[in-house]
N, C-alpha and C. Protein backbone atom coordinates (compact mmCIF):
# COMPACT_ATOMS: atom_id res chain seq x y z
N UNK A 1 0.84 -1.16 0.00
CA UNK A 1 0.00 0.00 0.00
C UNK A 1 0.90 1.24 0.00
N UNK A 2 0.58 2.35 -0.98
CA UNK A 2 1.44 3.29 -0.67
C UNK A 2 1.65 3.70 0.20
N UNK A 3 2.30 5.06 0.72
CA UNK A 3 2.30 5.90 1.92
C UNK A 3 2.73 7.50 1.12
N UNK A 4 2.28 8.44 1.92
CA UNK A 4 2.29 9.68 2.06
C UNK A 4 4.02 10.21 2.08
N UNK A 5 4.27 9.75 3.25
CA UNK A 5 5.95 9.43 4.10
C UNK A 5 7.02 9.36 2.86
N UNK A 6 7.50 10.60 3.21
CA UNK A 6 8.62 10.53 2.15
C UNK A 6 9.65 9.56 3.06
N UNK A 7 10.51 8.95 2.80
CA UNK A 7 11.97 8.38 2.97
C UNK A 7 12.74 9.10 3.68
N UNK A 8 12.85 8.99 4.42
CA UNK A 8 13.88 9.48 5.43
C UNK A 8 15.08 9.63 4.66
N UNK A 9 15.91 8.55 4.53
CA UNK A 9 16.63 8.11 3.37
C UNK A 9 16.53 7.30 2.24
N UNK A 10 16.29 8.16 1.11
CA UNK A 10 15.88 7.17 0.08
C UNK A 10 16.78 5.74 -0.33
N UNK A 11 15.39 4.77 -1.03
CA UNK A 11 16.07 3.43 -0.92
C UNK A 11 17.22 3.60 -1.99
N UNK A 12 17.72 2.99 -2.01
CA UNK A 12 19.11 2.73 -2.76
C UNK A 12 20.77 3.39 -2.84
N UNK A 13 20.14 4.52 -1.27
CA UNK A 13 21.07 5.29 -1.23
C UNK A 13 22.24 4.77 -0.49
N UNK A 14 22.20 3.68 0.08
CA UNK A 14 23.60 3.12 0.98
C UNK A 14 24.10 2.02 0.13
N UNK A 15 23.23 1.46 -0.53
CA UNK A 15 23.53 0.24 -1.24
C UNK A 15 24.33 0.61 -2.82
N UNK A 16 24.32 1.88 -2.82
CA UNK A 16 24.88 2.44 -4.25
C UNK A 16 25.86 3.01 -4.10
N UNK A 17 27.24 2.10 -2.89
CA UNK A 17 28.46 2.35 -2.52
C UNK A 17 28.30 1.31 -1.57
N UNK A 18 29.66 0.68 -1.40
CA UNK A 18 30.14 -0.40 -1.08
C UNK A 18 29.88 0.25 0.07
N UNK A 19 29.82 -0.86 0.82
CA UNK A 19 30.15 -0.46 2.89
C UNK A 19 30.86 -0.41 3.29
N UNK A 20 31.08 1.02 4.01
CA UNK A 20 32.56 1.39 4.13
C UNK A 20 33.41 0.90 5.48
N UNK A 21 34.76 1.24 5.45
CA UNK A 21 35.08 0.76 6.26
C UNK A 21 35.61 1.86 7.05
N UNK A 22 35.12 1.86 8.68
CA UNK A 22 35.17 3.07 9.74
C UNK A 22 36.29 3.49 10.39
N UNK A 23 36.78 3.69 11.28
CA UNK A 23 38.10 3.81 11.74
C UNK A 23 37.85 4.59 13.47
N UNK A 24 37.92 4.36 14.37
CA UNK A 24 37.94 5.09 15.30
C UNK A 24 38.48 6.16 15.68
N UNK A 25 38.35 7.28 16.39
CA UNK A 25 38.84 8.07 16.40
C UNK A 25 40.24 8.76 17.00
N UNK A 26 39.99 6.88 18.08
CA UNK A 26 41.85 6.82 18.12
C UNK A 26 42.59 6.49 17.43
N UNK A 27 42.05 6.21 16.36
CA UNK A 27 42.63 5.59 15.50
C UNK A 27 43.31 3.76 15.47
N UNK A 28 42.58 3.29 16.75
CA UNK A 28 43.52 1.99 17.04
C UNK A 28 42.49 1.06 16.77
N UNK A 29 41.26 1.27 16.49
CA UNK A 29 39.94 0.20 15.97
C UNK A 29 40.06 0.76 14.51
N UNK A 30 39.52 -0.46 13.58
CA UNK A 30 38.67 -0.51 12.48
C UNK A 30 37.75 -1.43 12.13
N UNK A 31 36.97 -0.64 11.67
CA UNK A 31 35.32 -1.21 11.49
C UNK A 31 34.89 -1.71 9.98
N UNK A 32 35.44 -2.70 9.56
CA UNK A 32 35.29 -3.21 8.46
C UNK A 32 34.04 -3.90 8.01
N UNK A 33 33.67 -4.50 6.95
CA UNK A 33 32.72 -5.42 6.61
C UNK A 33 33.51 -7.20 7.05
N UNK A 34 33.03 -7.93 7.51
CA UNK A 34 32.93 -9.40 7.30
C UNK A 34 33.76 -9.72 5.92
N UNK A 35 35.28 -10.72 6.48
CA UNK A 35 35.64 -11.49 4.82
C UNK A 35 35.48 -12.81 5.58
N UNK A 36 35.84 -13.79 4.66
CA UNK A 36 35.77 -15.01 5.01
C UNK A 36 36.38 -15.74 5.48
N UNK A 37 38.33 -14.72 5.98
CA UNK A 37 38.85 -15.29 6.95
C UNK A 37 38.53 -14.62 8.44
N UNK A 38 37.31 -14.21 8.39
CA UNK A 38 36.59 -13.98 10.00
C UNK A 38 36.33 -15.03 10.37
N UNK A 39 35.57 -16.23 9.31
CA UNK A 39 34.63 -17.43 9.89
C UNK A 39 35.26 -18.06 11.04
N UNK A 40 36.52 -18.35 11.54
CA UNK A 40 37.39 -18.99 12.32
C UNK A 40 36.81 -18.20 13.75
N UNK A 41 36.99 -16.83 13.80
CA UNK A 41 37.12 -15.91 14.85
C UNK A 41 35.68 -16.01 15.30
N UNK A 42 34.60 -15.89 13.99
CA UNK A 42 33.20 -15.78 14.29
C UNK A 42 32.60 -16.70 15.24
N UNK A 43 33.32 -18.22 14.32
CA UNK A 43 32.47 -19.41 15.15
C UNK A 43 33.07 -19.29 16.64
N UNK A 44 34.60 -18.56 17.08
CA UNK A 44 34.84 -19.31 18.36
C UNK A 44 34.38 -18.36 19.38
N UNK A 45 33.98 -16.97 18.73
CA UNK A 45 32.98 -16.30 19.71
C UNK A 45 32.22 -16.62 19.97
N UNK A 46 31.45 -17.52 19.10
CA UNK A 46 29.32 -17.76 19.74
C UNK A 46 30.20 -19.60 20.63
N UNK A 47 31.37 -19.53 20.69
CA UNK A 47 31.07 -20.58 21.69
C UNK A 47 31.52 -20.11 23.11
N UNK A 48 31.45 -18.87 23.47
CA UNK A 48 31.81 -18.09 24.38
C UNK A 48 30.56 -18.38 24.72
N UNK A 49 30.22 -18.63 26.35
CA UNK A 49 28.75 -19.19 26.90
C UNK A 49 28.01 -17.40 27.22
N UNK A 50 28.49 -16.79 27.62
CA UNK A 50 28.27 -14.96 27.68
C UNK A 50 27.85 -14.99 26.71
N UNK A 51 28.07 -15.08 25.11
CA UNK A 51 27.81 -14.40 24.18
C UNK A 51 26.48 -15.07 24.12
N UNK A 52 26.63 -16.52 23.70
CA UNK A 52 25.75 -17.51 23.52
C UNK A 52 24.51 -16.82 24.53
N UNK A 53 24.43 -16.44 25.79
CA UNK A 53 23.40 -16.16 26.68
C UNK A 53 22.67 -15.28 25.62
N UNK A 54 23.84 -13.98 25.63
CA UNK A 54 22.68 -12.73 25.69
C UNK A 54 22.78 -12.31 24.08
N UNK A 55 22.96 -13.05 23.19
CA UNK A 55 22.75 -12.78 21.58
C UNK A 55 21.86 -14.26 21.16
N UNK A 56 21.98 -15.24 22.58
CA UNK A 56 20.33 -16.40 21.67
C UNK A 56 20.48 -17.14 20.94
N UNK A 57 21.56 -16.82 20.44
CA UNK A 57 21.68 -17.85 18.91
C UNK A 57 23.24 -18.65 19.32
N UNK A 58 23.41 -19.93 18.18
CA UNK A 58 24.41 -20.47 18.12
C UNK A 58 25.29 -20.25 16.70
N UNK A 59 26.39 -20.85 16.54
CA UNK A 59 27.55 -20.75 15.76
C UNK A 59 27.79 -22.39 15.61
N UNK A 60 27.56 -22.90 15.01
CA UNK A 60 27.70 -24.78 15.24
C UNK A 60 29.19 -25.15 14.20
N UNK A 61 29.65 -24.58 13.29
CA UNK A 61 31.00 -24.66 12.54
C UNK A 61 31.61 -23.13 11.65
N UNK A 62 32.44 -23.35 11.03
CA UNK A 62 33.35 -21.95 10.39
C UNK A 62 32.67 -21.93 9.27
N UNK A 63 32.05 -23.01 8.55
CA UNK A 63 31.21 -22.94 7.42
C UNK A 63 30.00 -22.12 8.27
N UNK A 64 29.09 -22.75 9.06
CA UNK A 64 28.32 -21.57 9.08
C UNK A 64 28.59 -19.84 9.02
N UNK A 65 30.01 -20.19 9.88
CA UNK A 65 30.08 -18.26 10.06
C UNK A 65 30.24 -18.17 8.73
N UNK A 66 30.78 -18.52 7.59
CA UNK A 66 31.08 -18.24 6.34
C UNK A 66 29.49 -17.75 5.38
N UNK A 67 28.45 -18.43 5.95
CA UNK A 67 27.19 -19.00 5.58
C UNK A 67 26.78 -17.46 6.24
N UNK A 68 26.80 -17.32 7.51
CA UNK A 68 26.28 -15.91 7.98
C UNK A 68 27.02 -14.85 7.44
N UNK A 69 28.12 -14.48 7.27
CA UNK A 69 29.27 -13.63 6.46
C UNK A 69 28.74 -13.42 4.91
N UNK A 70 28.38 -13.92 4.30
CA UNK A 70 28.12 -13.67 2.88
C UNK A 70 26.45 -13.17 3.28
N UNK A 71 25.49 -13.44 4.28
CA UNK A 71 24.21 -12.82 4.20
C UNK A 71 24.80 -11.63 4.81
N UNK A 72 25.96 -11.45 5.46
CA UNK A 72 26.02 -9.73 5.81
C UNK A 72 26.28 -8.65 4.94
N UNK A 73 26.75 -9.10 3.65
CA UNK A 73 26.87 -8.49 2.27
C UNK A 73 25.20 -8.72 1.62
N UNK A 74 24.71 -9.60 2.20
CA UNK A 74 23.30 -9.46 1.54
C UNK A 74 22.63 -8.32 1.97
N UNK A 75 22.92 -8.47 2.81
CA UNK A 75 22.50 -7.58 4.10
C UNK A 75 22.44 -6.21 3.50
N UNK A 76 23.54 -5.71 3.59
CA UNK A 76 24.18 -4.10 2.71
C UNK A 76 23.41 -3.99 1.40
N UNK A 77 23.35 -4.95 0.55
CA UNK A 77 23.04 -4.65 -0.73
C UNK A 77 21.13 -4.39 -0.73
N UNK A 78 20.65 -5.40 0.20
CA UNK A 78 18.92 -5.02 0.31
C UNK A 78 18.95 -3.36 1.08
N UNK A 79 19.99 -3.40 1.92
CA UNK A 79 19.81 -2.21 2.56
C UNK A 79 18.73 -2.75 4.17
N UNK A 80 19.17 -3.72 4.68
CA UNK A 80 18.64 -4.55 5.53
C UNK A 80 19.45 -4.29 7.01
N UNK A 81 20.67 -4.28 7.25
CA UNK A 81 21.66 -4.04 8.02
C UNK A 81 22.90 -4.13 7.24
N UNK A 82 23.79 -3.35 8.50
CA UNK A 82 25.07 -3.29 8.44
C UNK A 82 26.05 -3.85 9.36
N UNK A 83 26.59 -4.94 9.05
CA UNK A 83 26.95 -5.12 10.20
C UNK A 83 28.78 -5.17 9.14
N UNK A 84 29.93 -5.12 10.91
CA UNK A 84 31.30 -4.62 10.71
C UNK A 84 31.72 -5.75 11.38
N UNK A 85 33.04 -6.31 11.19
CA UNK A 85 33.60 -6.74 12.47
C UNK A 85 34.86 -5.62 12.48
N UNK A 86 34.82 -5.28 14.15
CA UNK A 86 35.28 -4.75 14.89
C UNK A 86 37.15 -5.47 14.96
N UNK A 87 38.01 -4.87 14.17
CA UNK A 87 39.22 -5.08 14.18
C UNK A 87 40.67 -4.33 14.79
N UNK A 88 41.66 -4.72 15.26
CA UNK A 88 42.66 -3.90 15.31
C UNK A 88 43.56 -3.37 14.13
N UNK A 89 43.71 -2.15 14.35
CA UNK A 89 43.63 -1.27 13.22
C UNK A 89 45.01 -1.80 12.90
N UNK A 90 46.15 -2.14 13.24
CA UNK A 90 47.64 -2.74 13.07
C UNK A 90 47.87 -3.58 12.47
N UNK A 91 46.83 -4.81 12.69
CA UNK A 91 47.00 -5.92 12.14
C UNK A 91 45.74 -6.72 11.62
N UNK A 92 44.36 -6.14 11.90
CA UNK A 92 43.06 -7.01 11.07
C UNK A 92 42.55 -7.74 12.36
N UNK A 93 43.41 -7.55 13.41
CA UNK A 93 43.03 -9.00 14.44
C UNK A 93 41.65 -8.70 14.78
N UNK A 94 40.57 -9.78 14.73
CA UNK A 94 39.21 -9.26 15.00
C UNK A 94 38.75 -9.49 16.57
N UNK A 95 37.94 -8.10 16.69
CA UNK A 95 38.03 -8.08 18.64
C UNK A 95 36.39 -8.21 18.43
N UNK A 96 35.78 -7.97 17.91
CA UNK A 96 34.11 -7.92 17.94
C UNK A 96 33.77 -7.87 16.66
N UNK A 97 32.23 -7.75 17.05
CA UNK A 97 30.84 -6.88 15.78
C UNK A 97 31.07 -6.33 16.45
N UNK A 98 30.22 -4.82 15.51
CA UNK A 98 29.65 -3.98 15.69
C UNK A 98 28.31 -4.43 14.30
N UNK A 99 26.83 -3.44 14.64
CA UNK A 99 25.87 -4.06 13.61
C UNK A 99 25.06 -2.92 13.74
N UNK A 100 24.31 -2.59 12.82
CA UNK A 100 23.12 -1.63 12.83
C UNK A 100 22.34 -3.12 12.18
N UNK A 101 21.73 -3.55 13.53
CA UNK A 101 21.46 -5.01 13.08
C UNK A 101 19.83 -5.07 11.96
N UNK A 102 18.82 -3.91 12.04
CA UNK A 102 18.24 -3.45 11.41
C UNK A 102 18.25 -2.38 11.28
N UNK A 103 17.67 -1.91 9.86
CA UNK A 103 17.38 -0.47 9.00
C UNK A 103 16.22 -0.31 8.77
N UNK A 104 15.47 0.87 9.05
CA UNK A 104 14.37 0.69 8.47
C UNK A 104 14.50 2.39 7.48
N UNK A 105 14.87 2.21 6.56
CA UNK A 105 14.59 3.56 5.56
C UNK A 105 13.94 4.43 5.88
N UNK A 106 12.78 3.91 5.94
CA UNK A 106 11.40 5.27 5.22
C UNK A 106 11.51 5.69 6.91
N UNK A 107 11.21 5.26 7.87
CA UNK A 107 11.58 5.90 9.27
C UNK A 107 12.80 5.95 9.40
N UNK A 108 13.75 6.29 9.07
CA UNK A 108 14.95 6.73 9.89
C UNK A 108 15.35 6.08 10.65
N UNK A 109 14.93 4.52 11.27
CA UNK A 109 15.54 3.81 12.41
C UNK A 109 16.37 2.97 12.10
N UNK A 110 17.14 2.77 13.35
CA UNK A 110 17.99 1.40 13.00
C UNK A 110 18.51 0.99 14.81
N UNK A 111 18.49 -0.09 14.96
CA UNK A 111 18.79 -0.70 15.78
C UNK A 111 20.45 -1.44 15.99
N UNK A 112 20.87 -0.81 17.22
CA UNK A 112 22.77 -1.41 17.18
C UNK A 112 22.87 -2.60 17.71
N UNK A 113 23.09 -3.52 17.78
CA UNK A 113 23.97 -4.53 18.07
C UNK A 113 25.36 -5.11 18.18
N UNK A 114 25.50 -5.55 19.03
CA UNK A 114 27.40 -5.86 18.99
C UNK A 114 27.57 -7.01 20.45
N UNK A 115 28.98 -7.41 20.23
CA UNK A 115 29.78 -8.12 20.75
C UNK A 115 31.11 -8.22 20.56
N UNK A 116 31.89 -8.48 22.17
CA UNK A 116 33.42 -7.97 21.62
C UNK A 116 33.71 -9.83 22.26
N UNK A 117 34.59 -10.67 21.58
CA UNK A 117 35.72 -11.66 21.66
C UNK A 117 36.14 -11.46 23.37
N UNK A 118 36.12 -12.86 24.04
CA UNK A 118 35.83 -12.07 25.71
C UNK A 118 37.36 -12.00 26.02
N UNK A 119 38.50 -11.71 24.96
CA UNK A 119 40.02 -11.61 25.37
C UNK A 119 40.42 -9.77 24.98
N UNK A 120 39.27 -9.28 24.24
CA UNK A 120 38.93 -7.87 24.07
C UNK A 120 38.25 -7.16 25.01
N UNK A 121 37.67 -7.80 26.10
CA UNK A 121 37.17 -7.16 26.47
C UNK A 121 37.21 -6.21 28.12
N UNK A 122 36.94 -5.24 28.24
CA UNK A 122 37.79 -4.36 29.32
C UNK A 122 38.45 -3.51 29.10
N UNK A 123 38.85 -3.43 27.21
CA UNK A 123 39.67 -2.67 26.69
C UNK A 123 38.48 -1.55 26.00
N UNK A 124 37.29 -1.19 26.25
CA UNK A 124 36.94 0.19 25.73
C UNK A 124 36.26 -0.32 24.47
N UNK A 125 36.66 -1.62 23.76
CA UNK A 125 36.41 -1.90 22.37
C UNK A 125 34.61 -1.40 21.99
N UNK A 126 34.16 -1.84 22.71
CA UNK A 126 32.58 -1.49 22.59
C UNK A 126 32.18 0.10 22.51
N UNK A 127 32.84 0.51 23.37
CA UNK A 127 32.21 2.18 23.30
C UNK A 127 32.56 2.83 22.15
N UNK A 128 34.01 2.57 22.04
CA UNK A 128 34.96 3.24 20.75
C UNK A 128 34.47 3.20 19.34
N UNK A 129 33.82 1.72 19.17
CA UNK A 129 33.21 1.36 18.23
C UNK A 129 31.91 1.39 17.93
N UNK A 130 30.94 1.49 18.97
CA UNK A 130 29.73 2.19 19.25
C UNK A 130 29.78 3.44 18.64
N UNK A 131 30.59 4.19 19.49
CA UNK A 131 30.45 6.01 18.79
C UNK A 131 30.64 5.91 17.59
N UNK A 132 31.56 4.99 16.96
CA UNK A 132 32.21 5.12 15.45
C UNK A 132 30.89 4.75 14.61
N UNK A 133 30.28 3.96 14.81
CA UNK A 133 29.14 3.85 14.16
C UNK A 133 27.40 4.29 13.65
N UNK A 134 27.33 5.04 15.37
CA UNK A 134 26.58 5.92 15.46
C UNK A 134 26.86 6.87 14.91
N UNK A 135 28.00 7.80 14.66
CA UNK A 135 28.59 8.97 13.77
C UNK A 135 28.33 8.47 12.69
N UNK A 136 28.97 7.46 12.16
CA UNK A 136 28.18 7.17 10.85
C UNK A 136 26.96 6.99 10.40
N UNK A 137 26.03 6.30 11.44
CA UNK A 137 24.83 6.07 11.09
C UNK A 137 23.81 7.81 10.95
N UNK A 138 23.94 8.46 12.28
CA UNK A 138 23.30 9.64 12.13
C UNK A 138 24.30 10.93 10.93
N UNK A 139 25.40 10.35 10.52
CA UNK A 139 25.64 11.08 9.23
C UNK A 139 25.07 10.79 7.89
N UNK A 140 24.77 9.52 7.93
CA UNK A 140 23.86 8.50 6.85
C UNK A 140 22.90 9.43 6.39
N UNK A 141 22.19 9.52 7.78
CA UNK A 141 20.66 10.25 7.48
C UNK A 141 19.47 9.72 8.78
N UNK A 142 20.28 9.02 9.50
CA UNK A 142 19.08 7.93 10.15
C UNK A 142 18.98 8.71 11.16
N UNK A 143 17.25 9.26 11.86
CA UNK A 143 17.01 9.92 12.35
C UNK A 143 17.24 9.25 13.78
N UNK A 144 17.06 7.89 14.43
CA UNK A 144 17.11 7.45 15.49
C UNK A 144 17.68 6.20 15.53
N UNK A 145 18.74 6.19 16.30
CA UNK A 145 19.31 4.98 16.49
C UNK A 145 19.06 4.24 18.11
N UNK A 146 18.39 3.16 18.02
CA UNK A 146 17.99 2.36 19.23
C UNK A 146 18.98 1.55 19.92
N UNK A 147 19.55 1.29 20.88
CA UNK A 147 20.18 0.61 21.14
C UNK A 147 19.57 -0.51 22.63
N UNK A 148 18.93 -1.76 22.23
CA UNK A 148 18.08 -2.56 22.99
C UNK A 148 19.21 -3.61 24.17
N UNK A 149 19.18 -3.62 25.54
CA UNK A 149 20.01 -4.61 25.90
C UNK A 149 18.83 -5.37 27.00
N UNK A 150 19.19 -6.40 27.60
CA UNK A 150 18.53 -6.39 29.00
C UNK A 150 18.70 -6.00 30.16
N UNK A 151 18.07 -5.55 30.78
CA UNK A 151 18.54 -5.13 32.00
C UNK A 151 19.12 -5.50 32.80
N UNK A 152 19.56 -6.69 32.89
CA UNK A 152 20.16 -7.79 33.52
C UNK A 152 21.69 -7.67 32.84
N UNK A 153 21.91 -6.86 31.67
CA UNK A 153 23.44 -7.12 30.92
C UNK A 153 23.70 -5.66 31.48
N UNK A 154 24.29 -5.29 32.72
CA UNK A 154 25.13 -4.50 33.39
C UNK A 154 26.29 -3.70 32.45
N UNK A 155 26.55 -5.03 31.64
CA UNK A 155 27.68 -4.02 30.79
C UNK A 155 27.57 -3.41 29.90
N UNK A 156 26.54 -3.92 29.19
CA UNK A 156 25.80 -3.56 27.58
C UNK A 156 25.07 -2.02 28.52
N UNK A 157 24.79 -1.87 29.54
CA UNK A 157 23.99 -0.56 30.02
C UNK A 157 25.42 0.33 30.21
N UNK A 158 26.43 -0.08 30.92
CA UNK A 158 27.41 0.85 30.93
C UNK A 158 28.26 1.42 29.27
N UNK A 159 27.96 0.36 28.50
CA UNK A 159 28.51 1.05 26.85
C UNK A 159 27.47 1.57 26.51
N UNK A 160 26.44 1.52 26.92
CA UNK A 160 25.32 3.06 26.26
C UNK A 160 25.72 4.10 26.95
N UNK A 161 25.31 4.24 28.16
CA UNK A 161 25.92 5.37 28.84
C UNK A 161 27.05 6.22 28.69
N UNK A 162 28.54 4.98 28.50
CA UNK A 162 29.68 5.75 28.27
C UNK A 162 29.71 6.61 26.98
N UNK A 163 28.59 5.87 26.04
CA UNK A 163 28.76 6.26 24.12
C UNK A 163 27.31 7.20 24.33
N UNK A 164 26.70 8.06 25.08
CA UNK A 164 26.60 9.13 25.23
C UNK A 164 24.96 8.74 24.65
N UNK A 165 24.20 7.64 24.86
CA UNK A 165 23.17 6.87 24.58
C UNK A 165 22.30 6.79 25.95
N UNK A 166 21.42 7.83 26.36
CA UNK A 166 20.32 8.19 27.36
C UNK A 166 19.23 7.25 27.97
N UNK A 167 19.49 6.36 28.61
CA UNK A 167 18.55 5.68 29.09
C UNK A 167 16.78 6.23 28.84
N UNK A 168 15.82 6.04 27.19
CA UNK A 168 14.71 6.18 27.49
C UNK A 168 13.44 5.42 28.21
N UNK A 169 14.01 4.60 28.35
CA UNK A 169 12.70 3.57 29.14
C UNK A 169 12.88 2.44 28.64
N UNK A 170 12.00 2.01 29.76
CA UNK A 170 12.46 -0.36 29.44
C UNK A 170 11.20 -0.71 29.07
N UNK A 171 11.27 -1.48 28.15
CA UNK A 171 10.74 -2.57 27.76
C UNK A 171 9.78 -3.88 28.02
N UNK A 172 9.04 -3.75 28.82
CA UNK A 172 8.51 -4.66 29.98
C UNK A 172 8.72 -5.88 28.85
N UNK A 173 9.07 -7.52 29.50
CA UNK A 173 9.19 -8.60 28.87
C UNK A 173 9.19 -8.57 27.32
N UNK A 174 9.90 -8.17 26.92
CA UNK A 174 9.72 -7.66 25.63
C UNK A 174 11.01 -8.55 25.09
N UNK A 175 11.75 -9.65 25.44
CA UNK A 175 12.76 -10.33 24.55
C UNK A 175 13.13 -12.09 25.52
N UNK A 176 13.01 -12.85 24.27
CA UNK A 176 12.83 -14.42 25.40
C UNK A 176 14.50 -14.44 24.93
N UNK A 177 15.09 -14.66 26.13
CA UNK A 177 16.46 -15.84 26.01
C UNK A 177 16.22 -16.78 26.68
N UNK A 178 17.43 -17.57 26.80
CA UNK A 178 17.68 -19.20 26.66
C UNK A 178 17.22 -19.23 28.07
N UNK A 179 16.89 -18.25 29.18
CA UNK A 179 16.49 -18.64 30.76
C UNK A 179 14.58 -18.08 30.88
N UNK A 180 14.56 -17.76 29.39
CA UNK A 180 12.84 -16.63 29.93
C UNK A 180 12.83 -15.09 29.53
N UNK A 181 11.91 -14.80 29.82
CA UNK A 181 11.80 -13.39 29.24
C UNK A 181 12.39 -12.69 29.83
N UNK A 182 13.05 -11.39 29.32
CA UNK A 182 13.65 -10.01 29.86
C UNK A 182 12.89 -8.81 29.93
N UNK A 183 13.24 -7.82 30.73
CA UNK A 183 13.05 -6.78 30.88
C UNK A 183 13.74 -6.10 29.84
N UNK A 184 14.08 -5.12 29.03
CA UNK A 184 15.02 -4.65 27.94
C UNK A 184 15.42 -3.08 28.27
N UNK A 185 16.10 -2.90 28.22
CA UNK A 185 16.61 -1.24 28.37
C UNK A 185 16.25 -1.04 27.19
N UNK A 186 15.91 0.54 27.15
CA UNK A 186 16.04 1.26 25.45
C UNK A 186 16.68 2.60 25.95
N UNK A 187 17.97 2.72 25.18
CA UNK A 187 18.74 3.44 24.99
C UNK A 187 18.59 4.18 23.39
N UNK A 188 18.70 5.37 23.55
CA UNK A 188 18.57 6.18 21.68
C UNK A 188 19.50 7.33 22.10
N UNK A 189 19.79 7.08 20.52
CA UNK A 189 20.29 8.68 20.08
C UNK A 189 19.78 9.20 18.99
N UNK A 190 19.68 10.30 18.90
CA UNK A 190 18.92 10.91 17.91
C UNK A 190 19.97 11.83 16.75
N UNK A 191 19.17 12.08 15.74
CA UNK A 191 19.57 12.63 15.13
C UNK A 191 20.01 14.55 14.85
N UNK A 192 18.75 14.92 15.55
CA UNK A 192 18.75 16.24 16.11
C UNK A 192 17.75 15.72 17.26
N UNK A 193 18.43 16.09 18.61
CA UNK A 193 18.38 15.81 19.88
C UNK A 193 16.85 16.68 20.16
C-alpha cells in the first residue's frame, strides 16, 4: 500500500556504494565489513557461553560463520543491516561486531547490536566502536538509532551510557532468552536531539 511518508533516506542510497570501512577516532579500531577469513574468529565467539546467553543464537561450525558472512553483504546490498567486524587497526586481528542489526529507511531507524571476543574485552572496544558507528549512522541520514540490551546485561547498560546513549525507558518482557523473558533497556540517540 502506498504511503504519504517521504523516505527518510531514500532506498538505494547506501547500497549504491560499497560499505565502508570506519576507523575510530583513536585511531587503534577498524570497522570493516565481514571477509571469510573472519569465519574462524566468528564461530569461536558464539562458543563463548556470555555471548551464547545474551545474543540467543548459536555458531555450530566456520562454514556456518562463512554462511552468515556472505548474508552480511546481503544484508548491505537489500539495505537490511550493516553489520562490521570490529578489528585492530595494526594488524586485522578481530576483537568484535559492531551491527546496525536493522534499518528501516522510510523511518529513519535502525537498531545497534554488537559483541566484543571475551580476550577484548575491558579494553573500551565497545564504546569506541559504538560512537564510530553511530557517527556514521546519524551522518547517513538515520534519524534514530535504538540501542536494545537487557537489564540484567550490566555491561551492555554501561557502553550506552559511556557512548553518550540516554537511558529512554524499558521494555517490559519484551525479549525471550535461553532462561525466559527479559526486561530490555532502550537506549537512543537521535539525530537532532
Amino acid at each position: 500500500m502506498p504511503t504519504e511518508l517521504k523516505p527518510t533516506i531514500p532506498p538505494g542510497t547506501l547500497a549504491a556504494t560499497p560499505q565502508p570501512t570506519l576507523t575510530t577516532a583513536d585511531g587503534e579500531l577498524q570497522l570493516r565489513p565481514a571477509e571469510s577469513s573472519d569465519a574462524q574468529a566468528i564461530y569461536e565467539a558464539f562458543q563463548d557461553p556470555a555471548l551464547r546467553f545474551w545474543h540467543a543464537r548459536t555458531m555450530e561450525s566456520p562454514q556456518e560463520a562463512r554462511t552468515w558472512i556472505e548474508g552480511t553483504h546481503e544484508d548491505w546490498r537489500s539495505e537490511r543491516a550493516a553489520q562490521w567486524i570490529v578489528a585492530r587497526a595494526g594488524d586485522g586481528a578481530p576483537l568484535g561486531r559492531m551491527a546496525l542489526r536493522t534499518m528501516d529507511l522510510l523511518e529513519g531507524l535502525a537498531e545497534i547490536g554488537y559483541w566484543v571476543l571475551p580476550a577484548a574485552r575491558g579494553r573500551a572496544v565497545a564504546p569506541r566502536a559504538l560512537a564510530t558507528v553511530t557517527d556514521w549512522a546519524l551522518a547517513a541520514g538515520f534519524h534514530r538509532v535504538e540501542l536494545l540490551h537487557s537489564t540484567r546485561n550490566e555491561p551492555s547498560c554501561r557502553v550506552a551510557e559511556k557512548t553518550g546513549y540516554p537511558l529512554e525507558g524499558t521494555r517490559r518482557s519484551s525479549a525471550l532468552h535461553t532462561d525466559g523473558w527479559h526486561d530490555m533497556h532502550v537506549h537512543v540517540r537521535l539525530q537532532n536531539p
